[in-house]
C-alpha atoms as a PDB file:
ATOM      1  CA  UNK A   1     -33.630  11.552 -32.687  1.00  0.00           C
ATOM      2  CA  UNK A   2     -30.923   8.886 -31.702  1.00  0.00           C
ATOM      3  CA  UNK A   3     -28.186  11.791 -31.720  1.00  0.00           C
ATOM      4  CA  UNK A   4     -30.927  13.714 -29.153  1.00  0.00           C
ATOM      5  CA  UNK A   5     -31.007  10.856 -26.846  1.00  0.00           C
ATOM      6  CA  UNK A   6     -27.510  10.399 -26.539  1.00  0.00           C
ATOM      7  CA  UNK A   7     -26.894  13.819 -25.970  1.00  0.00           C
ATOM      8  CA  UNK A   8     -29.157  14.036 -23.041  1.00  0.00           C
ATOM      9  CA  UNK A   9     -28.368  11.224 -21.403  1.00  0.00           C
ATOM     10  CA  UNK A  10     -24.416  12.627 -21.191  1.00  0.00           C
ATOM     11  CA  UNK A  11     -25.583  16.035 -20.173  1.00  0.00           C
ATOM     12  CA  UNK A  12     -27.893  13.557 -17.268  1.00  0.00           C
ATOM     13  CA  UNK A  13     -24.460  12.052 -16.709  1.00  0.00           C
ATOM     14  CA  UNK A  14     -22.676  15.072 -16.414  1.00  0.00           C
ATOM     15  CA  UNK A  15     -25.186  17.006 -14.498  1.00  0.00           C
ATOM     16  CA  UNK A  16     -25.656  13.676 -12.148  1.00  0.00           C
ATOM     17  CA  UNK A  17     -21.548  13.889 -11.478  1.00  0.00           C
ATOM     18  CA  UNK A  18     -21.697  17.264 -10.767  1.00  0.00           C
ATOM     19  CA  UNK A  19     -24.174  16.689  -8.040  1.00  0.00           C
ATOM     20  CA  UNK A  20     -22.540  13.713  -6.405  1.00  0.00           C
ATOM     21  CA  UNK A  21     -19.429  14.090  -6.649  1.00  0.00           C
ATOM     22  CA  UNK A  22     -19.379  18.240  -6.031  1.00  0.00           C
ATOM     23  CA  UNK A  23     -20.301  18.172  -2.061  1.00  0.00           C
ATOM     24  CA  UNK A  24     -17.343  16.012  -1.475  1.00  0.00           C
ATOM     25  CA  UNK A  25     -14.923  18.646  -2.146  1.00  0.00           C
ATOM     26  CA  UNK A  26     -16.954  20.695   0.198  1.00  0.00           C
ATOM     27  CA  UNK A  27     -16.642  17.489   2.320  1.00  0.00           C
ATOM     28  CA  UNK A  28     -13.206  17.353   2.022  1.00  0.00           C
ATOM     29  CA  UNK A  29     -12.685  20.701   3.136  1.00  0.00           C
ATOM     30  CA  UNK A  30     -15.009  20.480   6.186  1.00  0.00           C
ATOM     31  CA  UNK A  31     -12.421  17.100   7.281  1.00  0.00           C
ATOM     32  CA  UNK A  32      -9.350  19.222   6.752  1.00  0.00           C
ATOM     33  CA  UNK A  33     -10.988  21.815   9.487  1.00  0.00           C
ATOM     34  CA  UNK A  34     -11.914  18.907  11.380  1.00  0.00           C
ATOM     35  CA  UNK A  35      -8.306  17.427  11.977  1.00  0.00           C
ATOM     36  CA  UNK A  36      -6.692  20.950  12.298  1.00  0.00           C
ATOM     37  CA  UNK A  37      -9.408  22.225  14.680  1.00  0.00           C
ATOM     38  CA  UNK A  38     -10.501  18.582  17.160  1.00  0.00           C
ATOM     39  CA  UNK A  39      -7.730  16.014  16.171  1.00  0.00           C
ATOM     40  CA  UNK A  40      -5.267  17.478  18.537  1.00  0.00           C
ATOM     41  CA  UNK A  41      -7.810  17.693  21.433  1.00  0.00           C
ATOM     42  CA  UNK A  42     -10.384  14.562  20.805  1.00  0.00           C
ATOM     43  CA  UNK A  43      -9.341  11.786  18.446  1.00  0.00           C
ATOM     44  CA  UNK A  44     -12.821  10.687  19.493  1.00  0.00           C
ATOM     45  CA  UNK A  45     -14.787  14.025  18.318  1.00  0.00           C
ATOM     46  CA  UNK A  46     -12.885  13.897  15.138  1.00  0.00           C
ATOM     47  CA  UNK A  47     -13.580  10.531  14.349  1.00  0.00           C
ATOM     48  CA  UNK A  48     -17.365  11.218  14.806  1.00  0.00           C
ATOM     49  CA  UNK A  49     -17.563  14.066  13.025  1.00  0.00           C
ATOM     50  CA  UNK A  50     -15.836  12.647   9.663  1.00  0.00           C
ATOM     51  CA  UNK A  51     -18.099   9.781  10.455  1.00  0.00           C
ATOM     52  CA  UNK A  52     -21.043  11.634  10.560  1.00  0.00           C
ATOM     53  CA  UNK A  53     -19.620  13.340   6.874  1.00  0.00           C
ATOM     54  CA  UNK A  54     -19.167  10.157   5.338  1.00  0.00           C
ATOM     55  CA  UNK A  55     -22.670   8.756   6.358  1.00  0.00           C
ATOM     56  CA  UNK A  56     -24.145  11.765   5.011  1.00  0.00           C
ATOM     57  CA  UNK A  57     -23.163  11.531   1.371  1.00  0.00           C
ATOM     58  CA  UNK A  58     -22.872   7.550   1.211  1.00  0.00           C
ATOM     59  CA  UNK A  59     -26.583   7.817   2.535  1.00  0.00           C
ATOM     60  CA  UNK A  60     -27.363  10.435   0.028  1.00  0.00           C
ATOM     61  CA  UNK A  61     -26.006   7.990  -2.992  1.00  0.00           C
ATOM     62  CA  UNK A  62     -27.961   5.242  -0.993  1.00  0.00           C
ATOM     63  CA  UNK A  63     -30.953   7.274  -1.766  1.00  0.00           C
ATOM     64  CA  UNK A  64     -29.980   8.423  -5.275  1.00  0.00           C
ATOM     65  CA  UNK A  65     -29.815   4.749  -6.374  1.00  0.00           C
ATOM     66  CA  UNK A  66     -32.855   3.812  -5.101  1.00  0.00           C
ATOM     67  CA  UNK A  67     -35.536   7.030  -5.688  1.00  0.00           C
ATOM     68  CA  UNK A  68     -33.574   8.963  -8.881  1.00  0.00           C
ATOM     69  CA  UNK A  69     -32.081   5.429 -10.820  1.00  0.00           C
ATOM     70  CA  UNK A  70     -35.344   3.493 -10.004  1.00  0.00           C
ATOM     71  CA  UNK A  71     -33.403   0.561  -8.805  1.00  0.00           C
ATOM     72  CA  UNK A  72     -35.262  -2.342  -7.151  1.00  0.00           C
ATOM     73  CA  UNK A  73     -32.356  -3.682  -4.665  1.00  0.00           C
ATOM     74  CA  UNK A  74     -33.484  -7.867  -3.824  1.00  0.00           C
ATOM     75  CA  UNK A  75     -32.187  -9.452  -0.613  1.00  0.00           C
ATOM     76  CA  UNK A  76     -31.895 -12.806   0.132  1.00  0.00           C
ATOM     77  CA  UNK A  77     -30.277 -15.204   2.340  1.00  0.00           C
ATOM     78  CA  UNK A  78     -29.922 -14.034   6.232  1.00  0.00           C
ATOM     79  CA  UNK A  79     -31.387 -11.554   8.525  1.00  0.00           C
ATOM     80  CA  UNK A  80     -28.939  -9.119   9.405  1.00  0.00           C
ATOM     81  CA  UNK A  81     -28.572  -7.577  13.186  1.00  0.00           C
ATOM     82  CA  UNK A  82     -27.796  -3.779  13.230  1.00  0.00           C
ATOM     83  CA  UNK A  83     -24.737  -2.163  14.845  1.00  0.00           C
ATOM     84  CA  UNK A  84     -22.425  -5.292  14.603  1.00  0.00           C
ATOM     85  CA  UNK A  85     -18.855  -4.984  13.554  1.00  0.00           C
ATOM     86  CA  UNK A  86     -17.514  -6.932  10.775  1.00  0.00           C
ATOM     87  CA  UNK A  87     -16.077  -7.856   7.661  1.00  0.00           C
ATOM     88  CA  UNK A  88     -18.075  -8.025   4.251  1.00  0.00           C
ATOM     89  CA  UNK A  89     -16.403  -9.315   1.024  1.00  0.00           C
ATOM     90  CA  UNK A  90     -18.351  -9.336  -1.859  1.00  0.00           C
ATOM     91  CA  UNK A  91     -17.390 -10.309  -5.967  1.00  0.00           C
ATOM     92  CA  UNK A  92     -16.631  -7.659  -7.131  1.00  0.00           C
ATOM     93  CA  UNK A  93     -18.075  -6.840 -11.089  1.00  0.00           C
ATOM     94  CA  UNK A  94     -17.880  -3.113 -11.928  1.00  0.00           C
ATOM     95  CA  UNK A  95     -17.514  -0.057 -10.105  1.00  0.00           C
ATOM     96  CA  UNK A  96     -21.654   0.257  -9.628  1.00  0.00           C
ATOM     97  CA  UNK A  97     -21.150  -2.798  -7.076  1.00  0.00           C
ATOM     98  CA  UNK A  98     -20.227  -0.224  -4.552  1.00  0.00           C
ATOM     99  CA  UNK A  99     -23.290   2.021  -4.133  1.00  0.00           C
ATOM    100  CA  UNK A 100     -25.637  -1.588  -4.122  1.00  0.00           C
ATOM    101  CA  UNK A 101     -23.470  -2.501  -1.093  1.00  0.00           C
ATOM    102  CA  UNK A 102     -24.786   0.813   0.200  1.00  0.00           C
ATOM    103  CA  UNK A 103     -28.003  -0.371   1.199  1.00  0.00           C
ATOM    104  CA  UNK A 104     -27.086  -3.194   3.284  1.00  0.00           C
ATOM    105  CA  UNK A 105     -24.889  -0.763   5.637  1.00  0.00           C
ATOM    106  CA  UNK A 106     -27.117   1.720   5.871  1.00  0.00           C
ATOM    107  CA  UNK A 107     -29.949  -0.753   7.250  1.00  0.00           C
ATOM    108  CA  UNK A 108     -27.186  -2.131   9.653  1.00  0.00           C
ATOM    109  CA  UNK A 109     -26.373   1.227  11.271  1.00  0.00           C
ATOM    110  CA  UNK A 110     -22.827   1.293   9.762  1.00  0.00           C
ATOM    111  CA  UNK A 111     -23.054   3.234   6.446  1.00  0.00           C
ATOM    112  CA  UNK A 112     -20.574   5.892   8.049  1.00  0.00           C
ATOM    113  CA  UNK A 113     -18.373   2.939   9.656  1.00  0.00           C
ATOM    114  CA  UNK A 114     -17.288   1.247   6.338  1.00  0.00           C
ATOM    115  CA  UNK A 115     -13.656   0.870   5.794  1.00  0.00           C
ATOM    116  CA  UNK A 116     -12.781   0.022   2.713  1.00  0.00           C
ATOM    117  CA  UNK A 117      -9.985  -1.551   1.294  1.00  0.00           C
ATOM    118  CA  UNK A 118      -8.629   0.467  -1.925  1.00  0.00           C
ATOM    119  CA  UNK A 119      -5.441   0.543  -4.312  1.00  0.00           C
ATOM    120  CA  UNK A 120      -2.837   2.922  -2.668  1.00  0.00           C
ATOM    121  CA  UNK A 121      -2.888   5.512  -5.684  1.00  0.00           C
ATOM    122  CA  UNK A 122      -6.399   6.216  -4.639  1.00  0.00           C
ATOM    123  CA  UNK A 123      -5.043   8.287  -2.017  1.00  0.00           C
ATOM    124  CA  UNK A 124      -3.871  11.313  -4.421  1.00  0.00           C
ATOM    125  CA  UNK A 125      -7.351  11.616  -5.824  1.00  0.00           C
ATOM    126  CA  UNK A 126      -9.756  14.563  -4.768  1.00  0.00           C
ATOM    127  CA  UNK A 127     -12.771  14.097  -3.140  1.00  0.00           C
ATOM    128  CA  UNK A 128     -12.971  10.234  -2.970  1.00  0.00           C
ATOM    129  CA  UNK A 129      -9.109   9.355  -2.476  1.00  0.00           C
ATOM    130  CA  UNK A 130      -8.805  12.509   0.105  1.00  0.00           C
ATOM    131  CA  UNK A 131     -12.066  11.902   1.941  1.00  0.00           C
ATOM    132  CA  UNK A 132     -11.175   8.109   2.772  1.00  0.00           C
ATOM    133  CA  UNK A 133      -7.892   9.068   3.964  1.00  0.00           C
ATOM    134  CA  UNK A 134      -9.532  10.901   6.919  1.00  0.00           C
ATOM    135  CA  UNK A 135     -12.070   7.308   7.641  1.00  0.00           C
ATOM    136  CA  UNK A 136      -9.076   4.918   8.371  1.00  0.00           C
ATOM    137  CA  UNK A 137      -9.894   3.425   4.955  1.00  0.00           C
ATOM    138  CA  UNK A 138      -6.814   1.063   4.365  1.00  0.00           C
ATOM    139  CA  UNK A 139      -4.762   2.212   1.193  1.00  0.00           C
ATOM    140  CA  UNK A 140      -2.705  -1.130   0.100  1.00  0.00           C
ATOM    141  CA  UNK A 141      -0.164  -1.637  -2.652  1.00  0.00           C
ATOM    142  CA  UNK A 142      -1.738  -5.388  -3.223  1.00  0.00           C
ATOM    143  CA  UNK A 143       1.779  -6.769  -2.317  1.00  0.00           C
ATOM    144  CA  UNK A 144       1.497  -8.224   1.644  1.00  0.00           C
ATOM    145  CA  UNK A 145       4.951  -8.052   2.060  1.00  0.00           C
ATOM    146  CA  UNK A 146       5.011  -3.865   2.313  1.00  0.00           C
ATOM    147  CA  UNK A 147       1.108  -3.835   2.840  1.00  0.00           C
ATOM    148  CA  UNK A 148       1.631  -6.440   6.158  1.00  0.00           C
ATOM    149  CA  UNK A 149       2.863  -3.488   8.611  1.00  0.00           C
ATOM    150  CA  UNK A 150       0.294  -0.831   7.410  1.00  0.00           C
ATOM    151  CA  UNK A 151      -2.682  -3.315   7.771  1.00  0.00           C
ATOM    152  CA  UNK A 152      -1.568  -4.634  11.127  1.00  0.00           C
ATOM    153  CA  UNK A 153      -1.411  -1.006  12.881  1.00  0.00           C
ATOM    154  CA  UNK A 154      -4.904   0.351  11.335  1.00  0.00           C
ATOM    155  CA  UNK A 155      -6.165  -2.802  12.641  1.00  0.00           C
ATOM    156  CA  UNK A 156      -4.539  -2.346  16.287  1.00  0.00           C
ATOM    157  CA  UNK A 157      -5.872   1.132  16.301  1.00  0.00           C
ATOM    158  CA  UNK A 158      -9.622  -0.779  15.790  1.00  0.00           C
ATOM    159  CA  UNK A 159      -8.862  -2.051  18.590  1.00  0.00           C
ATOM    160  CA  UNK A 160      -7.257   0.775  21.392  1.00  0.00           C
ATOM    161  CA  UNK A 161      -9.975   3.026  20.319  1.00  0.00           C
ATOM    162  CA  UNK A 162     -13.011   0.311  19.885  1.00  0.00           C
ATOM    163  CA  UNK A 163     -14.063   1.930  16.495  1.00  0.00           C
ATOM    164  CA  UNK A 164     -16.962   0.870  14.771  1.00  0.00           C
ATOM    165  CA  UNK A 165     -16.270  -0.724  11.700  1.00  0.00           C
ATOM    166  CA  UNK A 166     -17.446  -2.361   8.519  1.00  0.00           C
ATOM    167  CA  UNK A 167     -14.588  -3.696   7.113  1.00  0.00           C
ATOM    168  CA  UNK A 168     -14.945  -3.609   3.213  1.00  0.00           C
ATOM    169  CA  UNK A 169     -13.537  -5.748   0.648  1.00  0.00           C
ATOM    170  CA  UNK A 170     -13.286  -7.604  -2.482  1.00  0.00           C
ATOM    171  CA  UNK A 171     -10.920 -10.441  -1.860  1.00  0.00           C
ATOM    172  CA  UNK A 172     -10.745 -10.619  -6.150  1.00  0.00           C
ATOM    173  CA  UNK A 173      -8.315  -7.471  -5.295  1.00  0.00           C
ATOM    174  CA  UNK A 174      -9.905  -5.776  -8.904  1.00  0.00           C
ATOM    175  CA  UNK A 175     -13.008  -5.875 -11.083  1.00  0.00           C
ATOM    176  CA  UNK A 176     -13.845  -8.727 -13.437  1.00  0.00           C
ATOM    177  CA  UNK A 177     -12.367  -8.748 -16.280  1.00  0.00           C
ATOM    178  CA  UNK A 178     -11.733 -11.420 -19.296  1.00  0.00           C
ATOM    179  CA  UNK A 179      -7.960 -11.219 -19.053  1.00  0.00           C
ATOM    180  CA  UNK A 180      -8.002 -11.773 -15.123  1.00  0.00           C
ATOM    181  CA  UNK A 181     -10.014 -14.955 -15.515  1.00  0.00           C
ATOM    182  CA  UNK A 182      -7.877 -15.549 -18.174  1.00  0.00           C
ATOM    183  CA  UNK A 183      -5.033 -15.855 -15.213  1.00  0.00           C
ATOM    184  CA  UNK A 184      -7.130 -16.825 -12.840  1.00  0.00           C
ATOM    185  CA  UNK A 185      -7.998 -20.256 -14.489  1.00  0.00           C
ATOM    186  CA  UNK A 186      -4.290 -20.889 -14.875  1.00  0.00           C
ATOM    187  CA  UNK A 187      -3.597 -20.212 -11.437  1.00  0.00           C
ATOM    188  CA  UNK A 188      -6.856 -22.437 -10.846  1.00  0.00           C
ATOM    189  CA  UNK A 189      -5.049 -24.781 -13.199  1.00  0.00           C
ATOM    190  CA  UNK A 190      -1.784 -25.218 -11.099  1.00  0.00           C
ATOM    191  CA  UNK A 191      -3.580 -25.792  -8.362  1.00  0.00           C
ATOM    192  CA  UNK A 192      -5.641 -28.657  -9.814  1.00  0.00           C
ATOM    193  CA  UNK A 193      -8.850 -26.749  -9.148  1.00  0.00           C
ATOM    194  CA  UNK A 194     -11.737 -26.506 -10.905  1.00  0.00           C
ATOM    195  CA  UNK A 195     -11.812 -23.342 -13.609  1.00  0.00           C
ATOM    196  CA  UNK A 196     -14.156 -20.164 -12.364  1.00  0.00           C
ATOM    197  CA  UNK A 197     -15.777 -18.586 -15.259  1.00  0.00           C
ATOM    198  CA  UNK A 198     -17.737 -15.531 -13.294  1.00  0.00           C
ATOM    199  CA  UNK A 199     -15.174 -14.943 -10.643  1.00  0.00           C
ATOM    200  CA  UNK A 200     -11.651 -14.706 -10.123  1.00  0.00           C
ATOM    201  CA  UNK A 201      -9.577 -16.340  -7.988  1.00  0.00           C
ATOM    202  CA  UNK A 202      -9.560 -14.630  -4.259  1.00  0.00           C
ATOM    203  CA  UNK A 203      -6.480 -13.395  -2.816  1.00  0.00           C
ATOM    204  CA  UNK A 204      -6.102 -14.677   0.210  1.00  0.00           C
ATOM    205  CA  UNK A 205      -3.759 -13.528   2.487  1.00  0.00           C
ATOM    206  CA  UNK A 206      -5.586  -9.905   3.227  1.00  0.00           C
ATOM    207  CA  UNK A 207      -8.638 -11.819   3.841  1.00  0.00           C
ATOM    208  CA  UNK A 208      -6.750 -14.199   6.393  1.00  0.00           C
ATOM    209  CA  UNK A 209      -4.820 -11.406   8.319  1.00  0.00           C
ATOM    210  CA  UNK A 210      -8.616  -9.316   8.542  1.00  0.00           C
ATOM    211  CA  UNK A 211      -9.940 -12.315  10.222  1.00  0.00           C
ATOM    212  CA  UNK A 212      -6.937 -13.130  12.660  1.00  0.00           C
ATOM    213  CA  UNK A 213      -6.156  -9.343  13.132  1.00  0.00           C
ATOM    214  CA  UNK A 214     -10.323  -8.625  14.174  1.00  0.00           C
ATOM    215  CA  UNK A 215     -11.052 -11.642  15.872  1.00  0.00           C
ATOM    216  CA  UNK A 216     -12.757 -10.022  18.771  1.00  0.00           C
ATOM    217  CA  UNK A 217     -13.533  -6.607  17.671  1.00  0.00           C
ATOM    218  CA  UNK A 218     -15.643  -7.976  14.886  1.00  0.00           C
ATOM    219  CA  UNK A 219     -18.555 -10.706  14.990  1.00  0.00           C
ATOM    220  CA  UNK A 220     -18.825 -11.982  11.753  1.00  0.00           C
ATOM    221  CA  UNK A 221     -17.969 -12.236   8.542  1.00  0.00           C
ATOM    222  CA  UNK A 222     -20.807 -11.106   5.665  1.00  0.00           C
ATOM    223  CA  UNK A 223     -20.093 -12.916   2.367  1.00  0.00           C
ATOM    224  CA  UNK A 224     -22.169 -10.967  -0.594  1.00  0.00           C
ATOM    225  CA  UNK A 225     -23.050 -12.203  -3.857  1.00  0.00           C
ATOM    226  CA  UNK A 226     -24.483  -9.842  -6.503  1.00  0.00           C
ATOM    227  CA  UNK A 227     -26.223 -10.743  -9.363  1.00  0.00           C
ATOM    228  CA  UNK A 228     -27.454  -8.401 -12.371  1.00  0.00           C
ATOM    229  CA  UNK A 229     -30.007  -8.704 -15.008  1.00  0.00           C
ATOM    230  CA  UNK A 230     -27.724  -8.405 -18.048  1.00  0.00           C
ATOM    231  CA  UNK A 231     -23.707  -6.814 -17.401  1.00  0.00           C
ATOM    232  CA  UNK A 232     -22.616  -5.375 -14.715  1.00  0.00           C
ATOM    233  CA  UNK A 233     -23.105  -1.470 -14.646  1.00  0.00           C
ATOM    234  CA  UNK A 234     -20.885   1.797 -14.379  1.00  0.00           C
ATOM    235  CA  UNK A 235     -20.960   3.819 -11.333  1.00  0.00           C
ATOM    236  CA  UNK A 236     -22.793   6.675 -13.202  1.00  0.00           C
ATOM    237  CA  UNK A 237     -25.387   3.591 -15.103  1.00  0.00           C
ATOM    238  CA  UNK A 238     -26.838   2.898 -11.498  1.00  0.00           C
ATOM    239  CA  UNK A 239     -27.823   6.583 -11.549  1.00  0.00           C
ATOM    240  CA  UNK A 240     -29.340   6.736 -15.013  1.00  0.00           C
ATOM    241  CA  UNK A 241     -31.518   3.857 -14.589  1.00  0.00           C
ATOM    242  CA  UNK A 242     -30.110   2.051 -16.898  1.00  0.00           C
ATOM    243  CA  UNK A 243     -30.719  -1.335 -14.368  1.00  0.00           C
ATOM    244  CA  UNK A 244     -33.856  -1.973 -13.042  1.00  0.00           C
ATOM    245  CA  UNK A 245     -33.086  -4.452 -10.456  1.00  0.00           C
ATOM    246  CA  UNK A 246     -30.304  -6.254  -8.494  1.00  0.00           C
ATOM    247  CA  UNK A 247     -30.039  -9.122  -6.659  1.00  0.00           C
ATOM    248  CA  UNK A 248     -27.936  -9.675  -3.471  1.00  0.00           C
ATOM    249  CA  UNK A 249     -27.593 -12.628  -1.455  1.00  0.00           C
ATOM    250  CA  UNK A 250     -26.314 -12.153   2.044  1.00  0.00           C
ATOM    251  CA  UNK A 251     -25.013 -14.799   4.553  1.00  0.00           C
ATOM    252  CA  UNK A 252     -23.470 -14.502   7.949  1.00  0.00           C
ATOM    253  CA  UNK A 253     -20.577 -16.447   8.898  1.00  0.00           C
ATOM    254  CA  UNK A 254     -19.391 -15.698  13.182  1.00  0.00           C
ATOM    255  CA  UNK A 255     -15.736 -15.771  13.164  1.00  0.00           C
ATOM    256  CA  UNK A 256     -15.292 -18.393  15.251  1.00  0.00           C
ATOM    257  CA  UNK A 257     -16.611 -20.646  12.560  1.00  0.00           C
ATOM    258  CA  UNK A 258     -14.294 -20.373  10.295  1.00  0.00           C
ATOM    259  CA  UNK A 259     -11.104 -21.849  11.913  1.00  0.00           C
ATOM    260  CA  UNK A 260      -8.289 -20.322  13.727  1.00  0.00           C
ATOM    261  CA  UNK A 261      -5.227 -21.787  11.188  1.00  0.00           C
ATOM    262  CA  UNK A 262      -4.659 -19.725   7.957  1.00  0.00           C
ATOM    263  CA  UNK A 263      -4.976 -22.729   6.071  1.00  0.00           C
ATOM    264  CA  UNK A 264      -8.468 -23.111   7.325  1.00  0.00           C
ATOM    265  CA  UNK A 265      -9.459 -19.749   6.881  1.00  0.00           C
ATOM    266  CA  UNK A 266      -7.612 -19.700   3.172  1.00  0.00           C
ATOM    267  CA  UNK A 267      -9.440 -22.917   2.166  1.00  0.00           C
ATOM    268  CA  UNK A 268     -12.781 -21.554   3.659  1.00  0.00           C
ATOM    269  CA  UNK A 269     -12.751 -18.122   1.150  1.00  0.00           C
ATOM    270  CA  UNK A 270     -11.641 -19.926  -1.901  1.00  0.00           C
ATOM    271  CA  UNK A 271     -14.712 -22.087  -1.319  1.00  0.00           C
ATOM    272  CA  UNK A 272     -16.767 -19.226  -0.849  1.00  0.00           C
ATOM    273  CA  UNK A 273     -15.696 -18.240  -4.207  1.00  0.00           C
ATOM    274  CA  UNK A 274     -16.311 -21.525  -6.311  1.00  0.00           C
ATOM    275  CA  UNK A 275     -20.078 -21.015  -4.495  1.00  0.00           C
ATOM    276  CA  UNK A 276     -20.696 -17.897  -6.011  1.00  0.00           C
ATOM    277  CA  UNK A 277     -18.824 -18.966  -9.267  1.00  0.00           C
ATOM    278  CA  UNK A 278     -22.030 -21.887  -9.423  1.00  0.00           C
ATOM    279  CA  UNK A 279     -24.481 -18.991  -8.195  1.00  0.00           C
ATOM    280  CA  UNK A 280     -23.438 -16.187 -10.646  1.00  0.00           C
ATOM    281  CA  UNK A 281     -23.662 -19.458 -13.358  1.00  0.00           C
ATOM    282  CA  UNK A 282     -27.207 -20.177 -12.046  1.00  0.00           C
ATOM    283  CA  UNK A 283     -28.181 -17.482 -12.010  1.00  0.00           C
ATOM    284  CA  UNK A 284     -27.400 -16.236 -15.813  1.00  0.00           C
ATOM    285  CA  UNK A 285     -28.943 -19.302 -16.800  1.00  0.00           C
ATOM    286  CA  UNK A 286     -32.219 -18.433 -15.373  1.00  0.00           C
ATOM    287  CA  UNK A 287     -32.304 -15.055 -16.991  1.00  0.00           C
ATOM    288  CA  UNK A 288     -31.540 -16.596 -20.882  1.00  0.00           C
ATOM    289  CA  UNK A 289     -33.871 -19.421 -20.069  1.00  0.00           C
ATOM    290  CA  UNK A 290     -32.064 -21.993 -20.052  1.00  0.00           C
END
């Protein structure tokens, strides 16, 4: 009986994959077309049409997490207005953290408009890598020194061509892991900080150069927390059902209020951090009853 449930729930899996992640080759085709056939003529048309592409399946996975893996998504914290540009960071736990941050785009009016941040190598991969190359997605080496030039231009181009954005990242720069904190607390350490136990250190310089190079195209900064019931799921979990609910808590932060120095702006994400270290610690006490 075990061996039976095991087995269907990788053919689910498999089947599941096959259904998400098959349209975005189709997808990937369809933006090929598009920058052969309306790049040369409307940078504007293209734009909206691989816009309109991305929306589409990122709304369908909206939907898939919601109505086929039975999730109950929980917001707290602020009320949101729709159609603003800005920049959302968020902790960043497992690869299902992506999808959850679904929902609060697609209620905004930007779920086509988010530009994520992603390793470089991401590029060469079909369907995902290939489809965010066409989106202005930003595809950094996590070194500023070679990343710097590459950043700076996208974020110009923001700019000339007053594109809608939702800037997307996770200032950790990579998922949670025990050997990260392991080198995060050392770097916490050095710094005669306090330790983080359910976060790692944020990197700060990307952060800082979003903030300075989109002052005035975007109005605000979101800062996400999520919180699970139990660890944090796979990309492919969220869609089996495997968690039942999730909790995000959402406050907005205008630019202007976070300084105009680096060092203010640096200071003012690391803090951010520590507050969602004591959240994510709250939190997990609540749920073992503590």
């Amino acid at each position: 009986m075990s061996w039976f449930k095991k087995f269907f729930s990788v053919l689910k899996a498999s089947i599941l994959f096959f259904i998400i992640f098959t349209p975005l080759l189709l997808i990937n085709v369809f933006q090929v077309l598009s920058f052969l056939l309306l790049y040369p003529f409307s940078k504007k048309l293209f734009r909206g049409v691989n816009v309109a592409m991305a929306a589409l399946w990122w709304g369908g996975c909206e939907w898939a997490v919601r109505n086929i893996g039975g999730i109950q998504i929980i917001q707290t914290g602020d009320n949101l207005p729709t159609e603003e540009n800005v920049i959302l960071i968020s902790n960043h736990q497992g690869w299902g953290d992506i999808p959850i941050l679904f929902k609060l785009a697609k209620e905004a009016k930007r779920i086509g408009n988010m530009k994520w941040f992603v390793k470089d190598g991401l590029k060469y991969l079909p369907a995902i890598g290939w489809g965010m190359s066409f989106l202005d997605c930003l595809f950094v080496k996590r070194n500023w020194q070679k990343d710097k030039e590459k950043i700076e231009a996208t974020f110009k181009k923001f700019f000339d061509h007053d594109i809608p954005i939702w800037l997307m990242l996770f200032p950790e720069g990579t998922r949670f892991r025990k050997d990260k904190l392991e080198r995060t607390q050392k770097i916490a350490a050095k710094n005669n900080l306090p330790p983080l136990h359910h976060v790692l250190m944020p990197r700060v310089k990307g952060f800082s150069a979003s903030v300075q190079g989109l002052r005035g195209h975007c109005g605000a900064v979101y800062d996400v927390t999520i919180l699970y019931e139990g660890e944090a799921p796979s990309f492919v979990d969220l869609f089996l059902g495997k968690v039942k609910r999730v909790n995000l808590h959402v406050e907005r932060f205008p630019l202007d209020k976070l300084g105009k120095k680096e060092e203010d702006i640096q200071s003012w994400i690391v803090d951010r951090f520590y507050l969602k270290n004591q959240m994510l610690s709250e939190s997990r006490d609540e749920s073992l009853g503590y």
